[in-house]
N, C-alpha and C. Protein backbone atom coordinates (compact mmCIF):
# COMPACT_ATOMS: atom_id res chain seq x y z
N UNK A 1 -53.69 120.25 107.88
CA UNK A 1 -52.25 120.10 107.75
C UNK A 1 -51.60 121.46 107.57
N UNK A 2 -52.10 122.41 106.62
CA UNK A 2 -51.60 123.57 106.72
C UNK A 2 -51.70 124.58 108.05
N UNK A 3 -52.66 124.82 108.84
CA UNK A 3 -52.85 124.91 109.84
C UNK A 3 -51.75 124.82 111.11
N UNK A 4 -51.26 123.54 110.32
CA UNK A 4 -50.32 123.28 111.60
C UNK A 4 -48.99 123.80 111.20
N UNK A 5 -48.82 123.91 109.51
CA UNK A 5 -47.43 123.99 110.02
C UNK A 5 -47.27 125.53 110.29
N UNK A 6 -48.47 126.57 109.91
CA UNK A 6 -48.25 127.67 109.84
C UNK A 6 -48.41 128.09 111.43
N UNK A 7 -48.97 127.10 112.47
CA UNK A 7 -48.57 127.42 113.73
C UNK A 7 -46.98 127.16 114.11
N UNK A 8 -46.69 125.89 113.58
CA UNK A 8 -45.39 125.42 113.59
C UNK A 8 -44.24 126.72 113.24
N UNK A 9 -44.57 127.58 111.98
CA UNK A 9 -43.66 128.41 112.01
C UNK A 9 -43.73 129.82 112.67
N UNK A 10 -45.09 130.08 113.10
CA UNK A 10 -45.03 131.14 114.15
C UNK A 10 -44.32 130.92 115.35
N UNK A 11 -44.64 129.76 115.87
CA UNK A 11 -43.91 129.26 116.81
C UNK A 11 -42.50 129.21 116.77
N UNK A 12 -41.94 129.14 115.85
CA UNK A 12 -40.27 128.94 115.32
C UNK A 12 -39.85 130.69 114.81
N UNK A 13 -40.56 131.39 114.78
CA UNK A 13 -40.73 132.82 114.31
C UNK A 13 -40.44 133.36 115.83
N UNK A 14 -41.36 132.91 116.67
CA UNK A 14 -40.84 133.64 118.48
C UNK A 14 -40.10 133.06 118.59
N UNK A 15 -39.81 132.23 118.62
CA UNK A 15 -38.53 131.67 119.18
C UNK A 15 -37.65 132.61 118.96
N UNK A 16 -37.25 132.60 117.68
CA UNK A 16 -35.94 133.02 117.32
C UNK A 16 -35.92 134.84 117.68
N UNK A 17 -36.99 135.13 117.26
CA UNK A 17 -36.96 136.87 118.33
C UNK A 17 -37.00 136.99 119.24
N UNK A 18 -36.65 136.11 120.32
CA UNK A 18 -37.04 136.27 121.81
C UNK A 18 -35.21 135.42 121.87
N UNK A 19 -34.97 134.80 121.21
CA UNK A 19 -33.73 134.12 121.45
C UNK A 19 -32.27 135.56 121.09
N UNK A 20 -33.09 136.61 120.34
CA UNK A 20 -31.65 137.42 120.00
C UNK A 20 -31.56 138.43 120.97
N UNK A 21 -30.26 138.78 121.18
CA UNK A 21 -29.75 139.80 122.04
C UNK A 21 -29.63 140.91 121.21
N UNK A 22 -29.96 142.05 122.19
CA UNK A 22 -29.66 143.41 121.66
C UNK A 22 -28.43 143.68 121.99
N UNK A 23 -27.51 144.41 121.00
CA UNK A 23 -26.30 144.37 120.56
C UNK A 23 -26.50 146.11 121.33
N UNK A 24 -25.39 146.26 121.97
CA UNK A 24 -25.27 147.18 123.17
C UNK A 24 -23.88 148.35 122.29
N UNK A 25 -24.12 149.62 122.37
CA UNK A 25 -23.13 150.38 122.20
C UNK A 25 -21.80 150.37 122.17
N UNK A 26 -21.48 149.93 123.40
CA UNK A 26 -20.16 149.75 124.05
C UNK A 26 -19.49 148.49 123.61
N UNK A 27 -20.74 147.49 123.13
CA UNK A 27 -19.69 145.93 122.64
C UNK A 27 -19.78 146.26 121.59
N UNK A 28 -19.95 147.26 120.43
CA UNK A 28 -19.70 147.20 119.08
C UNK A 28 -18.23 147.84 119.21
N UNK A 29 -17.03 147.36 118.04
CA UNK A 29 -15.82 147.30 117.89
C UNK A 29 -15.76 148.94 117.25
N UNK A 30 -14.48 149.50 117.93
CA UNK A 30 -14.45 151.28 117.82
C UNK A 30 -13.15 151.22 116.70
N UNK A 31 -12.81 149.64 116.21
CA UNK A 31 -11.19 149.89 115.40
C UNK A 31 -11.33 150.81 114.41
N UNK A 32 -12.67 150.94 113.62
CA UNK A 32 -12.24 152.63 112.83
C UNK A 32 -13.26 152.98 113.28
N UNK A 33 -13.23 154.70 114.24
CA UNK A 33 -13.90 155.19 114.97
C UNK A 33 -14.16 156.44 113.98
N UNK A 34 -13.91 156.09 112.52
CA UNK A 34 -14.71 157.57 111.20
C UNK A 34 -15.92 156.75 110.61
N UNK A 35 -15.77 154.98 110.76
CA UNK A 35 -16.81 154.49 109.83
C UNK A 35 -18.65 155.10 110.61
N UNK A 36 -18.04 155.53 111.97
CA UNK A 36 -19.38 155.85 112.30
C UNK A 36 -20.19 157.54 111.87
N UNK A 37 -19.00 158.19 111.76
CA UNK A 37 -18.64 159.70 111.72
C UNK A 37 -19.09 160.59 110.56
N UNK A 38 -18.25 159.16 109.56
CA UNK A 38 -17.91 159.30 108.13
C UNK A 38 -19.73 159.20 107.65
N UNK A 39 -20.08 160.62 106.44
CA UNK A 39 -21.06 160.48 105.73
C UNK A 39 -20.49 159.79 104.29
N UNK A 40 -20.53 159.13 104.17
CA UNK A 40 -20.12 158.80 102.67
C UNK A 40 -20.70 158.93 101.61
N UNK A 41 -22.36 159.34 101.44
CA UNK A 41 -23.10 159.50 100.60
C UNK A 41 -23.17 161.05 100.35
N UNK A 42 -22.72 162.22 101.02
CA UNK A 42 -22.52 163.39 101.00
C UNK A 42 -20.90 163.89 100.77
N UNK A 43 -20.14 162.82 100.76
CA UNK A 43 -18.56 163.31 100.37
C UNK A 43 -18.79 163.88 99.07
N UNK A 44 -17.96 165.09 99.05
CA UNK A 44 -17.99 165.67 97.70
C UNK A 44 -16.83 165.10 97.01
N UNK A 45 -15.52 164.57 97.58
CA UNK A 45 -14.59 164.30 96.94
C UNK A 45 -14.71 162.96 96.20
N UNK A 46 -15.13 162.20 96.87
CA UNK A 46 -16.25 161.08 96.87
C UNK A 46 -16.89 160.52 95.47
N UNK A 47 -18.31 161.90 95.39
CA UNK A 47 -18.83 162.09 94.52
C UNK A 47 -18.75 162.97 92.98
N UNK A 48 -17.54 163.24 93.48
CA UNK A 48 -16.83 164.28 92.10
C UNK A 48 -16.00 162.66 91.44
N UNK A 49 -15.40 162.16 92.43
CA UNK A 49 -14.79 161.30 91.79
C UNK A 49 -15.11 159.87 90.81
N UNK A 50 -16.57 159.84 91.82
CA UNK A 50 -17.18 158.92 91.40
C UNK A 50 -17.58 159.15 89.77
N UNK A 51 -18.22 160.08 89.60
CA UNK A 51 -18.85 161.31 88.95
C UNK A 51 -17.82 161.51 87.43
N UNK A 52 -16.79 161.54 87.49
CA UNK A 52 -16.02 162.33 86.33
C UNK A 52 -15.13 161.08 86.38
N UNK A 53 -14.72 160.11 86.50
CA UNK A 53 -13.82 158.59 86.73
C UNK A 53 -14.44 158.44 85.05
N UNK A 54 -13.63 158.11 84.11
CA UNK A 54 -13.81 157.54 82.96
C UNK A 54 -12.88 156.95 82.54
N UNK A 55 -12.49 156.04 81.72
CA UNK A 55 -11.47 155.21 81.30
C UNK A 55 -11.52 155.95 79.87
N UNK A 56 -10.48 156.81 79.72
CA UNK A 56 -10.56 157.24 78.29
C UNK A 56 -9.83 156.34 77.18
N UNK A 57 -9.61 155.39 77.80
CA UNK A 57 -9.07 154.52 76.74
C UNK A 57 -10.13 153.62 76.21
N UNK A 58 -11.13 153.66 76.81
CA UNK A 58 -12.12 152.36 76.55
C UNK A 58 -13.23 153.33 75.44
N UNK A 59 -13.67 152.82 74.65
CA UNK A 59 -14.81 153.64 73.55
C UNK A 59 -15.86 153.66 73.83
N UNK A 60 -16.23 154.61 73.99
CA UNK A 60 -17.98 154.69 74.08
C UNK A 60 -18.92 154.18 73.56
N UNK A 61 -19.68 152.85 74.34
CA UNK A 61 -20.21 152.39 73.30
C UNK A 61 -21.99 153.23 73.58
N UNK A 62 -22.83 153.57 72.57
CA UNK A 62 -24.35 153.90 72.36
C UNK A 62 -25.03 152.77 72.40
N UNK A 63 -26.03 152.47 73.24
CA UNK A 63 -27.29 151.60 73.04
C UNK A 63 -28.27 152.04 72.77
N UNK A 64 -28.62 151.47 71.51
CA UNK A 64 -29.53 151.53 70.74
C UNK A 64 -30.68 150.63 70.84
N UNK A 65 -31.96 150.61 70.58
CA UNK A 65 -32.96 150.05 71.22
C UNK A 65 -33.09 149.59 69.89
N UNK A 66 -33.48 148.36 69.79
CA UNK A 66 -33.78 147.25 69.00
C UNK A 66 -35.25 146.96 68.61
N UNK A 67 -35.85 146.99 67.24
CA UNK A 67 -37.54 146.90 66.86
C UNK A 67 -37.65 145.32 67.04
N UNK A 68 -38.68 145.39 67.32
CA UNK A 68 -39.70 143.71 67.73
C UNK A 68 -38.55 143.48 65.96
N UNK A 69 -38.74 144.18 64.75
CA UNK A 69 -38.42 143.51 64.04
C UNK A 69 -36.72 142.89 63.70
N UNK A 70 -36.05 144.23 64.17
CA UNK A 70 -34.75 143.91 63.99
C UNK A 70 -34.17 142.42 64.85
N UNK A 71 -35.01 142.89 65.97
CA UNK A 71 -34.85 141.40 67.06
C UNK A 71 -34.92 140.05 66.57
N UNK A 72 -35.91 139.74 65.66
CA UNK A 72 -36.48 138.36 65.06
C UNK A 72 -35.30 138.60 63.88
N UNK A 73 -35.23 139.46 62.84
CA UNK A 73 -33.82 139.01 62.27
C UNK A 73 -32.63 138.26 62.79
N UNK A 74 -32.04 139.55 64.14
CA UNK A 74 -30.58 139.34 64.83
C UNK A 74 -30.99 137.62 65.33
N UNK A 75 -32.05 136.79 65.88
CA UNK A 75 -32.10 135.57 65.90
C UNK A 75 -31.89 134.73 65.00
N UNK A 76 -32.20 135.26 63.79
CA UNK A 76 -32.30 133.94 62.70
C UNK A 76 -30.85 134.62 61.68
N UNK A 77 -30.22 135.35 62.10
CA UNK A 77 -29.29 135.48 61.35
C UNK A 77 -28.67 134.53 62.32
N UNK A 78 -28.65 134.73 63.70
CA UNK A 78 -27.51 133.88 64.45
C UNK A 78 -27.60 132.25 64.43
N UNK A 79 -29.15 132.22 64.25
CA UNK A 79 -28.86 130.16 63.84
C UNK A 79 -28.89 130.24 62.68
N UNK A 80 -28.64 131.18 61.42
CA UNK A 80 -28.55 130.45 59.84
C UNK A 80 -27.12 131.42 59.69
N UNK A 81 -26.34 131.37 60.38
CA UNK A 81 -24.94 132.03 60.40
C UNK A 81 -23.78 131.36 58.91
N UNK A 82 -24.55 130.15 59.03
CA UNK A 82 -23.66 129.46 57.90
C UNK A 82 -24.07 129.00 56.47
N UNK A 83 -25.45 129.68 56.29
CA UNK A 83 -25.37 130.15 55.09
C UNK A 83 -25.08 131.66 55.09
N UNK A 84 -24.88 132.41 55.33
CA UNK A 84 -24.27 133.98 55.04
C UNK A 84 -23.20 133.77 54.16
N UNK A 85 -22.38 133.09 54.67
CA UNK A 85 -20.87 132.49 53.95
C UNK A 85 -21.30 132.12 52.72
N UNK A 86 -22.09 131.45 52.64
CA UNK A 86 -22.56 130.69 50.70
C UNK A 86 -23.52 131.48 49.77
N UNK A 87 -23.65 132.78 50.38
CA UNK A 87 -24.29 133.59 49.40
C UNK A 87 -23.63 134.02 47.94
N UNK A 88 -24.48 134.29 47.34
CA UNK A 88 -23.66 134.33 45.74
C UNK A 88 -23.30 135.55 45.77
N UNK A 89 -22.06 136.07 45.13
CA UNK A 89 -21.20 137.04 45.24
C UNK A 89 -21.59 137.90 43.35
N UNK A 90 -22.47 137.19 42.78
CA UNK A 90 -21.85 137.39 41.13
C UNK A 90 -23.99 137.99 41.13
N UNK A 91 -24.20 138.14 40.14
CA UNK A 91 -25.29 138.25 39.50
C UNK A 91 -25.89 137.17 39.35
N UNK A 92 -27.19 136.59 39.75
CA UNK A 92 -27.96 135.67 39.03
C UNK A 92 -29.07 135.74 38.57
N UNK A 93 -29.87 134.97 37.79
CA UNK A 93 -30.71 134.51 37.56
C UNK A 93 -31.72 134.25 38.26
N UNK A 94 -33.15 134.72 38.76
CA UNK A 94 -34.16 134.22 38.93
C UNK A 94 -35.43 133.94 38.52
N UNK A 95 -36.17 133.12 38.75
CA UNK A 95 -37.61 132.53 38.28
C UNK A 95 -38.61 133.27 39.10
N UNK A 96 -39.17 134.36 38.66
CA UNK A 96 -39.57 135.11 40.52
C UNK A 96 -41.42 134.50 39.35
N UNK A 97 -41.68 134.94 40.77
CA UNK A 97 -43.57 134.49 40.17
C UNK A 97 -43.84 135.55 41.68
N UNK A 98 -45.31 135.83 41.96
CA UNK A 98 -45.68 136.73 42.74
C UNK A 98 -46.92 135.59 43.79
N UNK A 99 -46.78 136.48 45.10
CA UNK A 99 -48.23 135.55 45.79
C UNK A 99 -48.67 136.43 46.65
N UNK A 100 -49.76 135.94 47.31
CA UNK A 100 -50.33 137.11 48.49
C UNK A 100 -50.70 136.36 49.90
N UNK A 101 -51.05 136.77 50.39
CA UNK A 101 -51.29 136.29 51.75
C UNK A 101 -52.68 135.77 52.09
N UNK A 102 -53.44 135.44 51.25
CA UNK A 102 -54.83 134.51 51.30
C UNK A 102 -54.59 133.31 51.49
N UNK A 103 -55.65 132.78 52.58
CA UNK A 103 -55.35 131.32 53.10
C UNK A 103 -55.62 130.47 52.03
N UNK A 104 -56.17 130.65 50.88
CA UNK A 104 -55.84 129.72 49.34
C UNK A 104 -54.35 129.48 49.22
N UNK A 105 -53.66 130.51 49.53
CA UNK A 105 -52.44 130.34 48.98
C UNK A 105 -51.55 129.76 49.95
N UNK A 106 -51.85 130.26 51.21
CA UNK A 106 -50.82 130.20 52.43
C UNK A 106 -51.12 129.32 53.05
N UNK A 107 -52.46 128.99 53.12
CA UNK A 107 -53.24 127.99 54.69
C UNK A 107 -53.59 128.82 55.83
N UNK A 108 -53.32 130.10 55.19
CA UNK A 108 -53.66 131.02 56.86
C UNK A 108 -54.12 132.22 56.09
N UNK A 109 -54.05 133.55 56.83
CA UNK A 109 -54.12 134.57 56.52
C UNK A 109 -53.61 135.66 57.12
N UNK A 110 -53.46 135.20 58.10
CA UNK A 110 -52.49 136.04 59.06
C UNK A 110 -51.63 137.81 59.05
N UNK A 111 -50.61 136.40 57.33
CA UNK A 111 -49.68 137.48 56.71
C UNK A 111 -48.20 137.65 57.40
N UNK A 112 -48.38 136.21 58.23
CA UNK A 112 -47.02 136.39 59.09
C UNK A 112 -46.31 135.22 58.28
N UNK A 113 -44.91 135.69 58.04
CA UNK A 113 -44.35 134.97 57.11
C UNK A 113 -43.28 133.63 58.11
N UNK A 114 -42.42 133.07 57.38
CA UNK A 114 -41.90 131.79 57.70
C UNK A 114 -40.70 132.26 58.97
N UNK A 115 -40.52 133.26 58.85
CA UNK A 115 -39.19 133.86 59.66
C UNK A 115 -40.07 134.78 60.90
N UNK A 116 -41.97 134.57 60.73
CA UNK A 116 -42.07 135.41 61.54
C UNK A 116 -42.21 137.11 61.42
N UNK A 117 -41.69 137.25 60.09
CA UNK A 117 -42.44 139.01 60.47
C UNK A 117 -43.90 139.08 59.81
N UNK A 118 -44.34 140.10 59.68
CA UNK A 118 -45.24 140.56 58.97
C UNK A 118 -45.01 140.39 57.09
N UNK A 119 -46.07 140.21 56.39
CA UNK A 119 -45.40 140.49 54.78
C UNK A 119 -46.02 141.93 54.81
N UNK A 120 -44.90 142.58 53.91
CA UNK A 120 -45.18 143.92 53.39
C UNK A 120 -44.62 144.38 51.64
N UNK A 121 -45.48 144.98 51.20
CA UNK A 121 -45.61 144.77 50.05
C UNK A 121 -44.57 145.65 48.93
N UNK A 122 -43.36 145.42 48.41
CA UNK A 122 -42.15 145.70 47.89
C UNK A 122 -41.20 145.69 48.70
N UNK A 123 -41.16 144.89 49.44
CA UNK A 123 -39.95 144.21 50.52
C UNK A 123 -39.95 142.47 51.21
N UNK A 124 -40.94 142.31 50.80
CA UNK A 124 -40.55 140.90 51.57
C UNK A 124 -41.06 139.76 49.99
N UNK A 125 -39.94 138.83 50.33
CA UNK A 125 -39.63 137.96 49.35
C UNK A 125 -39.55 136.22 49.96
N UNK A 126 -40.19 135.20 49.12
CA UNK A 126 -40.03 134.12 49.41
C UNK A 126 -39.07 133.55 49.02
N UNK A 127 -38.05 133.07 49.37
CA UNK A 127 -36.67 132.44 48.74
C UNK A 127 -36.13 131.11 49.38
N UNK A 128 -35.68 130.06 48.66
CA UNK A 128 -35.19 129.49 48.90
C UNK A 128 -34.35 128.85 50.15
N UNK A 129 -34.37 127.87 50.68
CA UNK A 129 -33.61 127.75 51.70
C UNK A 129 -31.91 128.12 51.91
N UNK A 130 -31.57 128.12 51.06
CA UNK A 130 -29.70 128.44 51.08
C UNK A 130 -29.97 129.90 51.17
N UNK A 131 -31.13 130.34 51.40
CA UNK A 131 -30.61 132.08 51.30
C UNK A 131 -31.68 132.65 53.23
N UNK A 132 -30.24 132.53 54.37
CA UNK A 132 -30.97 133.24 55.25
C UNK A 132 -32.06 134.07 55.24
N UNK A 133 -33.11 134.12 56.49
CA UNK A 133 -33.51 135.37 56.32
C UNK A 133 -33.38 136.94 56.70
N UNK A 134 -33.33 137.58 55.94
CA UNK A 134 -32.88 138.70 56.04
C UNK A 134 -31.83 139.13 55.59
N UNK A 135 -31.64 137.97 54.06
CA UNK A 135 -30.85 138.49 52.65
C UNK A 135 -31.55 139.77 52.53
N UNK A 136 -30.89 140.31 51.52
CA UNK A 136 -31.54 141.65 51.15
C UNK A 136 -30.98 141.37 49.29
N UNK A 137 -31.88 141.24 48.51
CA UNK A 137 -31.70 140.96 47.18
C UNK A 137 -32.28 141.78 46.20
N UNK A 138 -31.72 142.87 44.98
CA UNK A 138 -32.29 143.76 44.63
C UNK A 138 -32.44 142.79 43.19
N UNK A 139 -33.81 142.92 42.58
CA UNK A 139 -34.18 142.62 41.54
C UNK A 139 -34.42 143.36 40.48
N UNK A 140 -33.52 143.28 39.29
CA UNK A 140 -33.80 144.47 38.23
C UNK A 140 -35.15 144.71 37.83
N UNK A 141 -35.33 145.97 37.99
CA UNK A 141 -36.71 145.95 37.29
C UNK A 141 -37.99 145.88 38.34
N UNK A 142 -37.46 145.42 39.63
CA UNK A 142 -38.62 145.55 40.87
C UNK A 142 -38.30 146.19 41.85
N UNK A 143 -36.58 146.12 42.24
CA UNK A 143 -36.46 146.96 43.64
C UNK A 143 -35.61 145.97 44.15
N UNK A 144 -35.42 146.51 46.06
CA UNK A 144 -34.93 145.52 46.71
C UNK A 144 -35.62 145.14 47.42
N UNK A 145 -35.70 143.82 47.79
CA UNK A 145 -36.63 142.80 48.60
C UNK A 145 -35.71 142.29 49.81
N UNK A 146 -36.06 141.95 50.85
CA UNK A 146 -35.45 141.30 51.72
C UNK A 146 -36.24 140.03 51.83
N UNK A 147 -35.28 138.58 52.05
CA UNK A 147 -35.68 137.37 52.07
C UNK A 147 -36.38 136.82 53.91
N UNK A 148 -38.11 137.04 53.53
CA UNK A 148 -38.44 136.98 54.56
C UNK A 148 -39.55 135.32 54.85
N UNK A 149 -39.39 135.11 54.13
CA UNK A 149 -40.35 133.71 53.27
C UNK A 149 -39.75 132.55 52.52
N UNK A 150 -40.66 131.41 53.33
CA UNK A 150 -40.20 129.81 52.47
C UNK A 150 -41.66 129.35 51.97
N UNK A 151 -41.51 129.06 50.90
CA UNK A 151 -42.25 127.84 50.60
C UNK A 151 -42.08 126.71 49.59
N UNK A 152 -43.26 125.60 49.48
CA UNK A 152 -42.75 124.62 49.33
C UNK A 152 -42.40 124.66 47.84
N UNK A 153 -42.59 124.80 46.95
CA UNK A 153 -42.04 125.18 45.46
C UNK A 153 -41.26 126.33 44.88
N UNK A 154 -40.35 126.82 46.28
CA UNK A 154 -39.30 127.87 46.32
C UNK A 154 -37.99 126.65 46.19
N UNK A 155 -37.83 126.80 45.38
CA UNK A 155 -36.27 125.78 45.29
C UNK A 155 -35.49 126.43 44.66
N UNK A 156 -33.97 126.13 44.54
CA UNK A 156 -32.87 126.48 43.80
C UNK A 156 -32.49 128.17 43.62
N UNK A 157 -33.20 128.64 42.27
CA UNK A 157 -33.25 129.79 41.73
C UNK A 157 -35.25 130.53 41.21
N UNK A 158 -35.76 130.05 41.91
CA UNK A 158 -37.41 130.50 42.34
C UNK A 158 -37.41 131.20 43.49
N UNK A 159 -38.04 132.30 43.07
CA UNK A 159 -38.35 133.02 44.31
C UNK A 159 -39.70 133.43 44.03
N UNK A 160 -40.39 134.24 45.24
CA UNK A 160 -42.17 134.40 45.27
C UNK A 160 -42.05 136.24 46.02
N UNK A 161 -42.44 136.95 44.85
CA UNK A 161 -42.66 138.29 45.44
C UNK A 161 -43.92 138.67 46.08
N UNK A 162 -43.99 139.17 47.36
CA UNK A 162 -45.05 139.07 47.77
C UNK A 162 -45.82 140.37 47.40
N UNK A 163 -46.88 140.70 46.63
CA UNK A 163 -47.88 141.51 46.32
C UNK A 163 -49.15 141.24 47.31
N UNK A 164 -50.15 142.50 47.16
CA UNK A 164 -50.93 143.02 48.35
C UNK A 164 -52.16 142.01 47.67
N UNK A 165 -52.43 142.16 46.39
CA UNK A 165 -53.89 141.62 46.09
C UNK A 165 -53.49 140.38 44.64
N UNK A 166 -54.48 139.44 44.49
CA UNK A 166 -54.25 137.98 43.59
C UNK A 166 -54.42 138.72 42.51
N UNK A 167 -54.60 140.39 42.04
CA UNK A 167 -54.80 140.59 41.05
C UNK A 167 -53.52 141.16 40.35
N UNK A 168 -52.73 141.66 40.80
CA UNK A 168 -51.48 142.11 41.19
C UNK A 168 -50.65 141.04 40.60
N UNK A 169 -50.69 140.34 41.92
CA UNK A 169 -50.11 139.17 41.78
C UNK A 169 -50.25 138.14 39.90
N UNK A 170 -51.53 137.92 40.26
CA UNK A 170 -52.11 136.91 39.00
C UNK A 170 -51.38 138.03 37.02
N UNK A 171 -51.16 139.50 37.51
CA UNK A 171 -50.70 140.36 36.29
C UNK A 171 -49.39 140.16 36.38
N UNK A 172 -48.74 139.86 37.44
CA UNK A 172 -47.20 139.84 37.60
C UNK A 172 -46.81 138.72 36.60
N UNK A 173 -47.60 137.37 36.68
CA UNK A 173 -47.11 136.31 35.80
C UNK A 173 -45.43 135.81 36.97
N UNK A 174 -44.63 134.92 35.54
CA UNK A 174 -43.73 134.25 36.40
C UNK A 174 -42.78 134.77 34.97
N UNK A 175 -41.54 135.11 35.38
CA UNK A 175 -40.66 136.09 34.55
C UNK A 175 -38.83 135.87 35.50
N UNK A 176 -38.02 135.32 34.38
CA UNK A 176 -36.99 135.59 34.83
C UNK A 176 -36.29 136.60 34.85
N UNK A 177 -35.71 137.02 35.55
CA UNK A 177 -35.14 138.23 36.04
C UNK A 177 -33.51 137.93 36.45
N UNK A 178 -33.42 139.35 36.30
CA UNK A 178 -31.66 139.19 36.98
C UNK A 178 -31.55 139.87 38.48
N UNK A 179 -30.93 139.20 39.51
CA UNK A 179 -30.88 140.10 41.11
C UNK A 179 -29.65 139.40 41.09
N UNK A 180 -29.25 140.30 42.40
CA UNK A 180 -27.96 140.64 43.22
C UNK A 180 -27.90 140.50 44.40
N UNK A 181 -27.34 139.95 45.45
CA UNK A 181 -27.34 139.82 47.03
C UNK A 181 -26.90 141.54 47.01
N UNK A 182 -27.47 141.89 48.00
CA UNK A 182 -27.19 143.17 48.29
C UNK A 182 -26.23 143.12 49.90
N UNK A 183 -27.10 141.98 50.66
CA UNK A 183 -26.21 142.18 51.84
C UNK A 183 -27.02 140.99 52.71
């Protein structure tokens, strides 16, 4: 079956090159007799103009190249757009406790957190669902963390700092603290 149709379209392939006429000097139309003349890729006036044409009213914008990581933020800021709005504006209260990335704790080991990045150790934080990811929340007394992590006994005002080793972690204990949305 293939066979045939690929004769079928050779066959339909001559045809149609044996069916066209060569287009003759004299029947092509002379109404602008520079479009033949004319170099247009060597005009200097052309290419100066092309060249230096700027809209100085319009602002320059810079593109900037975007990290694998900033990318996975700019996504999940754009579908959790409406908690940004309900972030707390005042000082609060948290229940922070510490964890690590052992499949005891996680089910995996990976180390890739709920939003997708990597965990890294005095920046990424497990928080609550009302708080996007890629809050940025400074905790007295620890630093600032960015909210890169959910889990299931993260509720309300609990959060989970992520430390490198269970020993770390297991010295941290669970300690309320005071933090701040930073941004």
């Amino acid at each position: 079956m293939g066979a045939r149709k690929d004769l079928l379209f050779a066959i339909v392939a001559i045809a149609v090159l044996f069916s066209v006429q060569p287009v003759k000097a004299a029947e092509v139309s002379t109404e602008f007799p520079l479009a033949f003349d004319y170099d247009y890729k060597n005009d200097p006036f052309l290419l100066e103009w092309t060249f230096s044409f700027r809209d100085q009213s319009a602002p320059v914008v810079e593109v900037i190249a975007m990290s694998k990581e900033e990318k996975i933020l700019a996504r999940w800021k754009a579908k959790q757009e409406h908690l940004w709005k309900n972030l707390p504006t005042e000082p609060f209260i948290v229940n922070a406790s510490a964890y690590t990335a052992a499949a005891d704790e996680c089910g995996k080991s990976d180390g890739i957190t709920a939003s997708g990045l990597k965990v890294e150790e005095k920046r990424t934080l497990a928080c609550p669902p009302a708080f996007p990811f890629g809050t940025k929340i400074a905790i007295d007394g620890m630093g600032e963390y960015r909210c890169e992590d959910r889990g299931g006994a993260i509720k309300v005002n609990k959060v989970d700092i992520y430390m490198h080793t269970k020993a770390e972690a297991f010295a941290f204990g669970r300690r309320n603290l005071s933090a701040r949305v930073i941004e």
